[in-house]
Protein backbone atom coordinates (compact mmCIF):
# COMPACT_ATOMS: atom_id res chain seq x y z
CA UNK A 1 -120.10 96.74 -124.15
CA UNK A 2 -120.73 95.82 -120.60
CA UNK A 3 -120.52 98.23 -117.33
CA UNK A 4 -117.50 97.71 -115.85
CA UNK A 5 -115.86 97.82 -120.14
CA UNK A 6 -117.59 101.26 -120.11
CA UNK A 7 -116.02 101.98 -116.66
CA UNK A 8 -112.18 100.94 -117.62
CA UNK A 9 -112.85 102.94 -120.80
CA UNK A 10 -114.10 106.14 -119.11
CA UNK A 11 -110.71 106.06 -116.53
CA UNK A 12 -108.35 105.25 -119.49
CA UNK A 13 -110.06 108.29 -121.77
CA UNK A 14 -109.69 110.18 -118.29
CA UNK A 15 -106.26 109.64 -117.62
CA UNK A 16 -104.59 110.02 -121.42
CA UNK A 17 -106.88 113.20 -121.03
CA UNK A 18 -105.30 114.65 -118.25
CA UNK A 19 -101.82 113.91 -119.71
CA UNK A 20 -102.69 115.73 -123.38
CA UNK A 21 -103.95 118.80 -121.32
CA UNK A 22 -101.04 118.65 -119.44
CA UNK A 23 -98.78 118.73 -122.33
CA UNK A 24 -100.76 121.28 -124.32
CA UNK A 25 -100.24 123.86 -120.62
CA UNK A 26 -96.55 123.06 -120.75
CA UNK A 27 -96.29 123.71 -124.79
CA UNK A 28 -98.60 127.27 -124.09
CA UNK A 29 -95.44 128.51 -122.16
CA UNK A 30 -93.40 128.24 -125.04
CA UNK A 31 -95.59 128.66 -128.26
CA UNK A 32 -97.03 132.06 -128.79
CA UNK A 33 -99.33 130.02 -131.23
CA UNK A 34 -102.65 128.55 -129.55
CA UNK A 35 -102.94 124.65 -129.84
CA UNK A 36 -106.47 123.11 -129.87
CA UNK A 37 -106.44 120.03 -127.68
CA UNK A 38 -106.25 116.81 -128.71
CA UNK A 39 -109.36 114.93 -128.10
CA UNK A 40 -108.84 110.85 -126.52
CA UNK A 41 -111.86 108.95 -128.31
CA UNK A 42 -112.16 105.48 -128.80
CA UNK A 43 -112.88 104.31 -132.84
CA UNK A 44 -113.84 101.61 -134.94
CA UNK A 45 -113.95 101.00 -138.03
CA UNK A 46 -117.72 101.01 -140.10
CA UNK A 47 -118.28 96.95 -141.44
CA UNK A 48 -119.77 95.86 -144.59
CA UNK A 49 -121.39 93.15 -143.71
CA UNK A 50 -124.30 90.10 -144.71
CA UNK A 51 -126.98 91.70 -141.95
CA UNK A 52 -130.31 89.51 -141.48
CA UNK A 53 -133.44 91.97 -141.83
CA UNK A 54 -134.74 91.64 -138.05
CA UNK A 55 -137.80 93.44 -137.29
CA UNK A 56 -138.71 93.05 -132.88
CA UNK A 57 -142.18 93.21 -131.41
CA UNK A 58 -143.93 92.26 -128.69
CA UNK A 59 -146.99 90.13 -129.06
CA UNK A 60 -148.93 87.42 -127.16
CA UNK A 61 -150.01 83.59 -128.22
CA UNK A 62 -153.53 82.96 -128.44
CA UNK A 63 -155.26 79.69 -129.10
CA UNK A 64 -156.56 78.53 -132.40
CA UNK A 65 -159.70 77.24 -131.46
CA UNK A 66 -161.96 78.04 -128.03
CA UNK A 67 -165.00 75.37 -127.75
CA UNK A 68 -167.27 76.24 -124.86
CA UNK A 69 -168.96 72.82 -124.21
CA UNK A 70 -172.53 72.76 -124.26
CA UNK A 71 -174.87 69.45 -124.37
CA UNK A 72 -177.56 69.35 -127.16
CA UNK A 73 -179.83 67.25 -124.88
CA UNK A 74 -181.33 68.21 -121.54
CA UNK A 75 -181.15 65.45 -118.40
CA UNK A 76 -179.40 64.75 -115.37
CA UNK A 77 -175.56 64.23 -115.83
CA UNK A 78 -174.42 61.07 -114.47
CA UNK A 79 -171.04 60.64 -114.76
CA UNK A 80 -167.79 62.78 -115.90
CA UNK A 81 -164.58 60.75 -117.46
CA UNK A 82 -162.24 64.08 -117.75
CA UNK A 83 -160.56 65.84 -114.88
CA UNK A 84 -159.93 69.58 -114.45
CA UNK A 85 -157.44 70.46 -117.22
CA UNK A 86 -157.40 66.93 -118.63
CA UNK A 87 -155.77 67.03 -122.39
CA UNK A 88 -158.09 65.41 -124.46
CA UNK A 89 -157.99 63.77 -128.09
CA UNK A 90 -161.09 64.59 -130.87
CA UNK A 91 -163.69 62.47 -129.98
CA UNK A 92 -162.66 61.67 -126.44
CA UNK A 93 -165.98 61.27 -124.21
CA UNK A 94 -166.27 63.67 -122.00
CA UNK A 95 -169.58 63.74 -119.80
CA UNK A 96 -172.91 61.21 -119.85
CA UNK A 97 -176.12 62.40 -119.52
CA UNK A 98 -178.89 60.10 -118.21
CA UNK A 99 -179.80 58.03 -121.51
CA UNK A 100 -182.45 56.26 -120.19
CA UNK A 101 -185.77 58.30 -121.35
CA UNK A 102 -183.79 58.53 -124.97
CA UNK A 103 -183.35 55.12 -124.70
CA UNK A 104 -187.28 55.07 -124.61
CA UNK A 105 -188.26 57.24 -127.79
CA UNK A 106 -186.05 54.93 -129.98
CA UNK A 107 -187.86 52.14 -129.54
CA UNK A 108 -190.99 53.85 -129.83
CA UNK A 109 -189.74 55.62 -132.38
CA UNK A 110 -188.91 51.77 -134.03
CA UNK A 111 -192.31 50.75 -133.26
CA UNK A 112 -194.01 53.21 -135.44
CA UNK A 113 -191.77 52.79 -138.04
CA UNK A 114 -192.38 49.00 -138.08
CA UNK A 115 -196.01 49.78 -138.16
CA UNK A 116 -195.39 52.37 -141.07
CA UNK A 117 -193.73 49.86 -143.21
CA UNK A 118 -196.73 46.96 -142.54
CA UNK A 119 -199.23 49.26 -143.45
CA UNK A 120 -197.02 50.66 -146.29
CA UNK A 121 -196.62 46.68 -147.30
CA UNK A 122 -200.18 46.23 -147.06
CA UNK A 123 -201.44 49.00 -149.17
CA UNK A 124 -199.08 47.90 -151.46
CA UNK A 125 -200.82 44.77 -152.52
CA UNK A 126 -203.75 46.13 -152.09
CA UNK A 127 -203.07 48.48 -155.31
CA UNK A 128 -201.55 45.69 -157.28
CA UNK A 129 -204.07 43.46 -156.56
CA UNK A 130 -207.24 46.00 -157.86
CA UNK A 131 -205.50 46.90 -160.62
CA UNK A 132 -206.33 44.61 -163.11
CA UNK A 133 -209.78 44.62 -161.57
CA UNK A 134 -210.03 48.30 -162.80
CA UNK A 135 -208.94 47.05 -166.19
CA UNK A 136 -212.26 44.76 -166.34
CA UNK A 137 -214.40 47.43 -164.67
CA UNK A 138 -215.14 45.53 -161.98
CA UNK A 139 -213.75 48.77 -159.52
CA UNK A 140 -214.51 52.18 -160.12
CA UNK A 141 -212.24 54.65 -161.14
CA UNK A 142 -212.87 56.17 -157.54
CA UNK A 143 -212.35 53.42 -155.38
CA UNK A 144 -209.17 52.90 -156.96
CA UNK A 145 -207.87 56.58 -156.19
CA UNK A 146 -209.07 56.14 -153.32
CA UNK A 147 -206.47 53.46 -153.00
CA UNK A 148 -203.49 54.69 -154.36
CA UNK A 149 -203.79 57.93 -152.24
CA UNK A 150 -204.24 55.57 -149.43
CA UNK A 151 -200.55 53.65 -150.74
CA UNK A 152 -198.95 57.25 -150.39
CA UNK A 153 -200.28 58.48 -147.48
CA UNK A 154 -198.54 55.78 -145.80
CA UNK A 155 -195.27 56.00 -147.39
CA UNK A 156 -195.08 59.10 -146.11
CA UNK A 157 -196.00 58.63 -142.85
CA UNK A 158 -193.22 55.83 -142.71
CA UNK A 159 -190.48 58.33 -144.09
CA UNK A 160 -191.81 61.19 -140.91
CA UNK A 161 -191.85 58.37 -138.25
CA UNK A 162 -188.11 56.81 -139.79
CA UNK A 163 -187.00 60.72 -139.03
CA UNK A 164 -188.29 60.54 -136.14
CA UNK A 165 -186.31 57.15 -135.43
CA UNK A 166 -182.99 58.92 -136.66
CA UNK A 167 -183.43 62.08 -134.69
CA UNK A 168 -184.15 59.79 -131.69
CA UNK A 169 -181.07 57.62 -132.19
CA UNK A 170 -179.17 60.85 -132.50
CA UNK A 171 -180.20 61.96 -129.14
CA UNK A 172 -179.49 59.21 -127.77
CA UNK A 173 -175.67 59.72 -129.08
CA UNK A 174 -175.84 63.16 -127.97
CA UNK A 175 -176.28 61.75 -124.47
CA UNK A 176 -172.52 60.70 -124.41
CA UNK A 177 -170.87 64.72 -124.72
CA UNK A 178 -167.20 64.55 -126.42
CA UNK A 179 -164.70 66.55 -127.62
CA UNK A 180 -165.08 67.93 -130.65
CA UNK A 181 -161.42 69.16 -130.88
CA UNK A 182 -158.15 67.61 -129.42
CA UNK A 183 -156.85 70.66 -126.97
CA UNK A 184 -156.97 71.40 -122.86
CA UNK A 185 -160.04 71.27 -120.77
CA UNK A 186 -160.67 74.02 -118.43
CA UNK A 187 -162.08 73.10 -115.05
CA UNK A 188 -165.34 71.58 -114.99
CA UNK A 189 -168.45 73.59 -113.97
CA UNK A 190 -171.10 71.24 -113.55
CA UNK A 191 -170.67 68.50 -110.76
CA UNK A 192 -172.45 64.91 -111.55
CA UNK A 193 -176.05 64.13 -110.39
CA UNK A 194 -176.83 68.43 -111.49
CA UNK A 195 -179.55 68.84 -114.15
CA UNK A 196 -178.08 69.64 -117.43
CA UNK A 197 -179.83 72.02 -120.09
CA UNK A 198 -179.85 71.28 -124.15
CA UNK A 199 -178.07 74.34 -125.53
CA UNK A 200 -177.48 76.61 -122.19
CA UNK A 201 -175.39 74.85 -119.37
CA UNK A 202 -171.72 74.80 -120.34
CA UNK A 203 -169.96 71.79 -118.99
CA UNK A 204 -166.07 72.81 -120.06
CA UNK A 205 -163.77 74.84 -122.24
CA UNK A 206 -161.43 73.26 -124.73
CA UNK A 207 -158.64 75.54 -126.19
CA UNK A 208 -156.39 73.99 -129.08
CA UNK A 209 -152.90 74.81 -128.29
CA UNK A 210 -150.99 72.49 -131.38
CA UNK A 211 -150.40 75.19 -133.28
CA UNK A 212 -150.61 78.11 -131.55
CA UNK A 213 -151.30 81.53 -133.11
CA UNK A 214 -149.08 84.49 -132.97
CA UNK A 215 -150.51 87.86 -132.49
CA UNK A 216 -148.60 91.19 -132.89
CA UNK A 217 -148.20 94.68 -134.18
CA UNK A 218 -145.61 96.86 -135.81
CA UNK A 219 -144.77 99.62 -137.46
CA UNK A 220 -146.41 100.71 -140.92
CA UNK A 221 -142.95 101.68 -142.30
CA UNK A 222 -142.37 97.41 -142.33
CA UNK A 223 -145.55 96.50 -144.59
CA UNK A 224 -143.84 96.93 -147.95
CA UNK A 225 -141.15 94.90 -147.20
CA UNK A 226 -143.20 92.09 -145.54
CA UNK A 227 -145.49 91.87 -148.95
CA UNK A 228 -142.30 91.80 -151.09
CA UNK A 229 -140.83 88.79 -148.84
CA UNK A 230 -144.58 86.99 -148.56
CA UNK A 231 -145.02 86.74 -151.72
CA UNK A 232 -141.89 84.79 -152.76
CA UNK A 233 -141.01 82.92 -149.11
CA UNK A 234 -142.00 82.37 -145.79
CA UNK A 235 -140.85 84.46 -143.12
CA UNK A 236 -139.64 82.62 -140.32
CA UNK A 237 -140.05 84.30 -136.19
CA UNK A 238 -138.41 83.62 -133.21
CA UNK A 239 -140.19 83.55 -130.57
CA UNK A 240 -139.21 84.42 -126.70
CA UNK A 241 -141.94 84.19 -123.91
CA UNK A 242 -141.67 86.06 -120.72
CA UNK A 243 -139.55 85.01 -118.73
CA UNK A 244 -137.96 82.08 -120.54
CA UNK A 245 -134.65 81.40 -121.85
CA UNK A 246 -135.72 78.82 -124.72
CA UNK A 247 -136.60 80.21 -128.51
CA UNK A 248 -139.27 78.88 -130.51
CA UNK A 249 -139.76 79.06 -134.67
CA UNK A 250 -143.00 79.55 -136.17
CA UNK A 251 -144.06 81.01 -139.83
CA UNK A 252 -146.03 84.79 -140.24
CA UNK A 253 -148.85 83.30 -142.34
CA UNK A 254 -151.08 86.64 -141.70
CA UNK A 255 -150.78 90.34 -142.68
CA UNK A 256 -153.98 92.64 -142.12
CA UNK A 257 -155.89 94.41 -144.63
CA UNK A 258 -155.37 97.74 -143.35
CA UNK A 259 -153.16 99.98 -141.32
CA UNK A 260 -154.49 101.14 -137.66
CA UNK A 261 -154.55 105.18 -138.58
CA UNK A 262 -154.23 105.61 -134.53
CA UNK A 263 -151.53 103.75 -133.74
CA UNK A 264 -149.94 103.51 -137.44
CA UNK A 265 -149.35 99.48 -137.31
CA UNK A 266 -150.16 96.70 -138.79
CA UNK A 267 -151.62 93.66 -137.10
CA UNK A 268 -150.23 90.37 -138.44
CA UNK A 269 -150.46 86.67 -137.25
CA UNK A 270 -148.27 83.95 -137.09
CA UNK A 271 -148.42 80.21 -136.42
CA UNK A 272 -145.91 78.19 -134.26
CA UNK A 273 -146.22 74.43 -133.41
CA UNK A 274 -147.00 73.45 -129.76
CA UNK A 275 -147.04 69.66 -130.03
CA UNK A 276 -145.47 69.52 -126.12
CA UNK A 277 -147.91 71.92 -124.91
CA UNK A 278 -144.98 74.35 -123.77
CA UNK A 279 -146.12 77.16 -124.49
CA UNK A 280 -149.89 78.32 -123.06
CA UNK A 281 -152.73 80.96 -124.38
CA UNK A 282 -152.11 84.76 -123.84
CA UNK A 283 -148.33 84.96 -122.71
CA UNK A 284 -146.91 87.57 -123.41
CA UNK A 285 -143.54 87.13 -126.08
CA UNK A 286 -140.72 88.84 -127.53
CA UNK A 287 -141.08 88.22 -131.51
CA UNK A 288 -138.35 88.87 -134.03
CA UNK A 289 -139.16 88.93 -137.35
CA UNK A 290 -136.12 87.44 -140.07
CA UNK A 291 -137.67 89.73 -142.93
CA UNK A 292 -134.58 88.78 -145.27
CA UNK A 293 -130.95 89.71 -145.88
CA UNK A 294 -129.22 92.95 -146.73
CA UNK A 295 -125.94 92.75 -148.67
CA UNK A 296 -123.12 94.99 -147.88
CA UNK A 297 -124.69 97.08 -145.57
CA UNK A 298 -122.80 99.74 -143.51
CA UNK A 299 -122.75 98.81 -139.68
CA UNK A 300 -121.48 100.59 -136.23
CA UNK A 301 -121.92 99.78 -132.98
CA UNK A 302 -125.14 101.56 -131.66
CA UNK A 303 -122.90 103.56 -128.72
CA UNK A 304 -121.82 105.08 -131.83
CA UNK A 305 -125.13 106.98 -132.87
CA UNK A 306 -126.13 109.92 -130.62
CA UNK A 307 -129.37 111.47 -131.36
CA UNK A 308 -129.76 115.25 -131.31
CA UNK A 309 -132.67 117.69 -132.56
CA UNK A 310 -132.07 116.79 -136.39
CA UNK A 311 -131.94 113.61 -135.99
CA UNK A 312 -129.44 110.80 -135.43
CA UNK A 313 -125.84 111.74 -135.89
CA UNK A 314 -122.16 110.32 -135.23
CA UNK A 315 -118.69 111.59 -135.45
CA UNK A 316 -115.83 109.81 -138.24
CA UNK A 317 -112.30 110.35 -137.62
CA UNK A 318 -111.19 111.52 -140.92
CA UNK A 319 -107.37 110.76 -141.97
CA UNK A 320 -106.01 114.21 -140.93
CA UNK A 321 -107.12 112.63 -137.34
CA UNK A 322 -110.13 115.30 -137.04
CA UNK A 323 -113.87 114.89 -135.84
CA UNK A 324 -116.54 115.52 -138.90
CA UNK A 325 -120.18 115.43 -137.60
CA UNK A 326 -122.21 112.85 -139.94
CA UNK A 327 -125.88 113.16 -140.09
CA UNK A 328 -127.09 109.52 -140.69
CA UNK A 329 -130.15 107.96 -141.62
CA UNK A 330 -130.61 104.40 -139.87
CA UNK A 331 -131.65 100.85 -140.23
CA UNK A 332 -131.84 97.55 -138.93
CA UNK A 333 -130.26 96.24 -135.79
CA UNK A 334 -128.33 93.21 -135.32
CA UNK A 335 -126.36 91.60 -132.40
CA UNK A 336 -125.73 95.23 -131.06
CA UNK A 337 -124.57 96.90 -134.35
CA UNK A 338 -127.08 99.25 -136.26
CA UNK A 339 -127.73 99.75 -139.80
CA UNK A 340 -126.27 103.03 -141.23
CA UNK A 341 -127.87 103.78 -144.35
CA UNK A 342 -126.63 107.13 -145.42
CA UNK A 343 -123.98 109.37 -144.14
CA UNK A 344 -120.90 107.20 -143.60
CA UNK A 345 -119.01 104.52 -145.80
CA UNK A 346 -117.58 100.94 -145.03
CA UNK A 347 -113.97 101.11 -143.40
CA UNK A 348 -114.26 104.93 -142.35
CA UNK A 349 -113.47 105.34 -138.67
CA UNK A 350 -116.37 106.29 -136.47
CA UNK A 351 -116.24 107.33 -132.71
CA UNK A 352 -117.97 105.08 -129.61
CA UNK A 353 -116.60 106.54 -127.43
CA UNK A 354 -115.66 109.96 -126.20
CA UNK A 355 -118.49 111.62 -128.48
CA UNK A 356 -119.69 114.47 -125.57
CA UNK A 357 -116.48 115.98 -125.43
CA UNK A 358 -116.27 116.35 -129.37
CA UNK A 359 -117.21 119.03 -132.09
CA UNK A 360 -116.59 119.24 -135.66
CA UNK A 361 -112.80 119.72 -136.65
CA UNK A 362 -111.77 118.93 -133.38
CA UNK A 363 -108.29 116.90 -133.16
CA UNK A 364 -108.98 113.36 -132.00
CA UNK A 365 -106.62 111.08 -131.25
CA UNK A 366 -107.42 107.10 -131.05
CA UNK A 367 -106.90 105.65 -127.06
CA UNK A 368 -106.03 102.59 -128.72
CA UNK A 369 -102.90 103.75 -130.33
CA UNK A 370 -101.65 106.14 -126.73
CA UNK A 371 -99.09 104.47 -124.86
CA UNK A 372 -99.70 103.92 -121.05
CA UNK A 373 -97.95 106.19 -118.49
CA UNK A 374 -95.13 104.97 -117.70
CA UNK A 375 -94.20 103.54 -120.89
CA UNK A 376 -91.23 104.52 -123.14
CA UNK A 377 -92.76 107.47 -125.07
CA UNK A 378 -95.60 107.90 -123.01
CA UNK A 379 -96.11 111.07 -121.15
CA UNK A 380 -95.55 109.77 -117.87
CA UNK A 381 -91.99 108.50 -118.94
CA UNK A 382 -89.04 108.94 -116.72
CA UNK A 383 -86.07 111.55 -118.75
């Protein structure tokens, strides 16, 4: 119910009011018997209802991946192909690093491995050659050891110097930096022509916003439910940033191990897709939770519900048009209404309106059904 609702509701309780404690002065002059005033409340009847199970946080998105990046060669960086905040795709170049002295060790690098293999060739027919000469003693024993170590010796040198080759090639990839992630580039924080560092001078950030993850708290009372719910379906959120109008569906698709004993929540995660980029890292949101459906369930407006030192309580009409003061245990809320779970029935009469006035037994009488002053039968009425 709005303000100025709450306001026409207030005068109209004020008025009929007025006119019952009018009518019970003039009936004290007659009656020797006291009268207890009639109490003007507003009332509406409890629903049973289908009620969706929606549990509210607050939370913020965070991205799924952070890549500071770093080069893994050192030189002087030449040119930069991104701008500040550029969205890039996986393997998108990024930065160039001088490849000219990596240029340089691969072909050395493919010199000594052609070497390697000529000598490798060589001592290769050089075995096969003495070996039937060993078989006719023309060769010793020794000199023929001597020749087969020889053979291996330079194999392996020709597998360290083809390592060599491949680390050098690799370098000289390295030397072109890209993106190891699609996502959004921070600003850049090394300007062209700057020496660059292998391993220590960071270049960019990329953060990977398509999905983005969901993190929030809530109460401990919750977790039971959620594990019943996880375990057979997905549980849907909708999602509200700060200061937006639009609503956005992801999936929980994380519930912590443990309960925070300080706080008494439990962190859980969720996943919603970005693929427009709407949505940025760390804002702050308004998550609801669709944790199921409850059938039949007993719900009042939440005006209804006053809250007192034992708890949350309301007032029914009963059918001899009295207040009775219901102690209620609560639930869920949904489009304004809120869960009763014990201490009233569906299709009993509860008061919204009018409740400070009221105490138990107290005649109430519904401002719906009093006629307006002025009206035939009302108590304004011309004789």
């Amino acid at each position: 119910m709005n303000m100025d609702s709450t306001k026409k509701w207030n005068g109209r309780v004020g008025l009929t009011l007025a006119a019952l404690l009018l009518v019970g002065l003039g009936c004290g002059k007659h009656d020797s018997a006291p009268h207890k005033m009639v109490m003007p409340v507003k009332l509406t009847p409890a629903l049973k209802m289908e009620t969706p199970v929606i549990i509210s946080a607050f939370g913020m998105t965070e991205d799924r991946e952070s890549v500071d990046i770093i080069p893994q060669v050192s030189g002087q960086l030449v040119k930069t192909f991104i701008q500040d905040g550029a969205v890039v795709t996986n393997g998108q170049p990024l930065f160039l690093i001088d490849p000219r002295d990596y240029e340089s060790r691969v072909q050395q690098a493919e010199g000594a491995v052609a070497a390697d293999r000529a000598n490798s060739e060589l001592a290769r027919l050089t075995l096969e050659r003495t070996q039937p000469l060993l078989a006719k003693k023309l060769v010793s024993q020794e000199d023929f050891d001597t020749l087969k170590t020889k053979e291996a010796a330079v194999a392996a040198q020709l597998k360290a110097d083809e390592a060599q080759l491949a680390l050098a090639r690799l370098n000289l990839e390295r030397c072109t930096v890209t993106a190891p992630l699609a996502g959004v580039c921070s600003k850049r924080y090394v300007d062209d022509g700057n020496l660059v560092a292998a391993g220590q001078s960071r270049l960019t950030n990329i953060r990977s916003y398509d999905p983005l993850d969901i993190e929030f708290s809530i109460s401990e009372e919750y977790l039971l439910m959620l594990r019943q719910v996880m375990a057979t379906d997905p549980i849907k959120l909708d999602i509200i940033p700060r200061g937006d109008t639009n609503h956005y569906t992801g999936t929980l698709t994380f519930l912590d191990n443990a309960v925070d004993q300080q706080t008494g929540t439990i962190r859980l995660r969720g996943q919603l897709p970005n693929p427009k980029l709407k949505l940025w890292a760390r804002q702050f949101i308004e998550v609801r939770i669709i944790a199921g459906m409850l059938h039949d369930a007993v719900m009042v407006p939440e005006g209804a519900v006053q809250f007192g030192k034992q708890g949350p309580y309301l007032f029914v009409a009963k059918p001899d048009s009295t207040a009775d003061l219901r102690p209620v245990k609560t639930g869920v809320r949904y489009n304004d209404l809120l869960q009763i779970v014990a201490g009233v029935n569906g299709d009993e009469n509860v008061v919204v309106l009018g409740q400070l006035m009221l105490f138990p037994g107290a005649p109430v009488m519904d401002v719906a059904k009093v006629p307006p002053a002025g009206a035939p039968g009302g108590h304004g009425a011309k004789k």
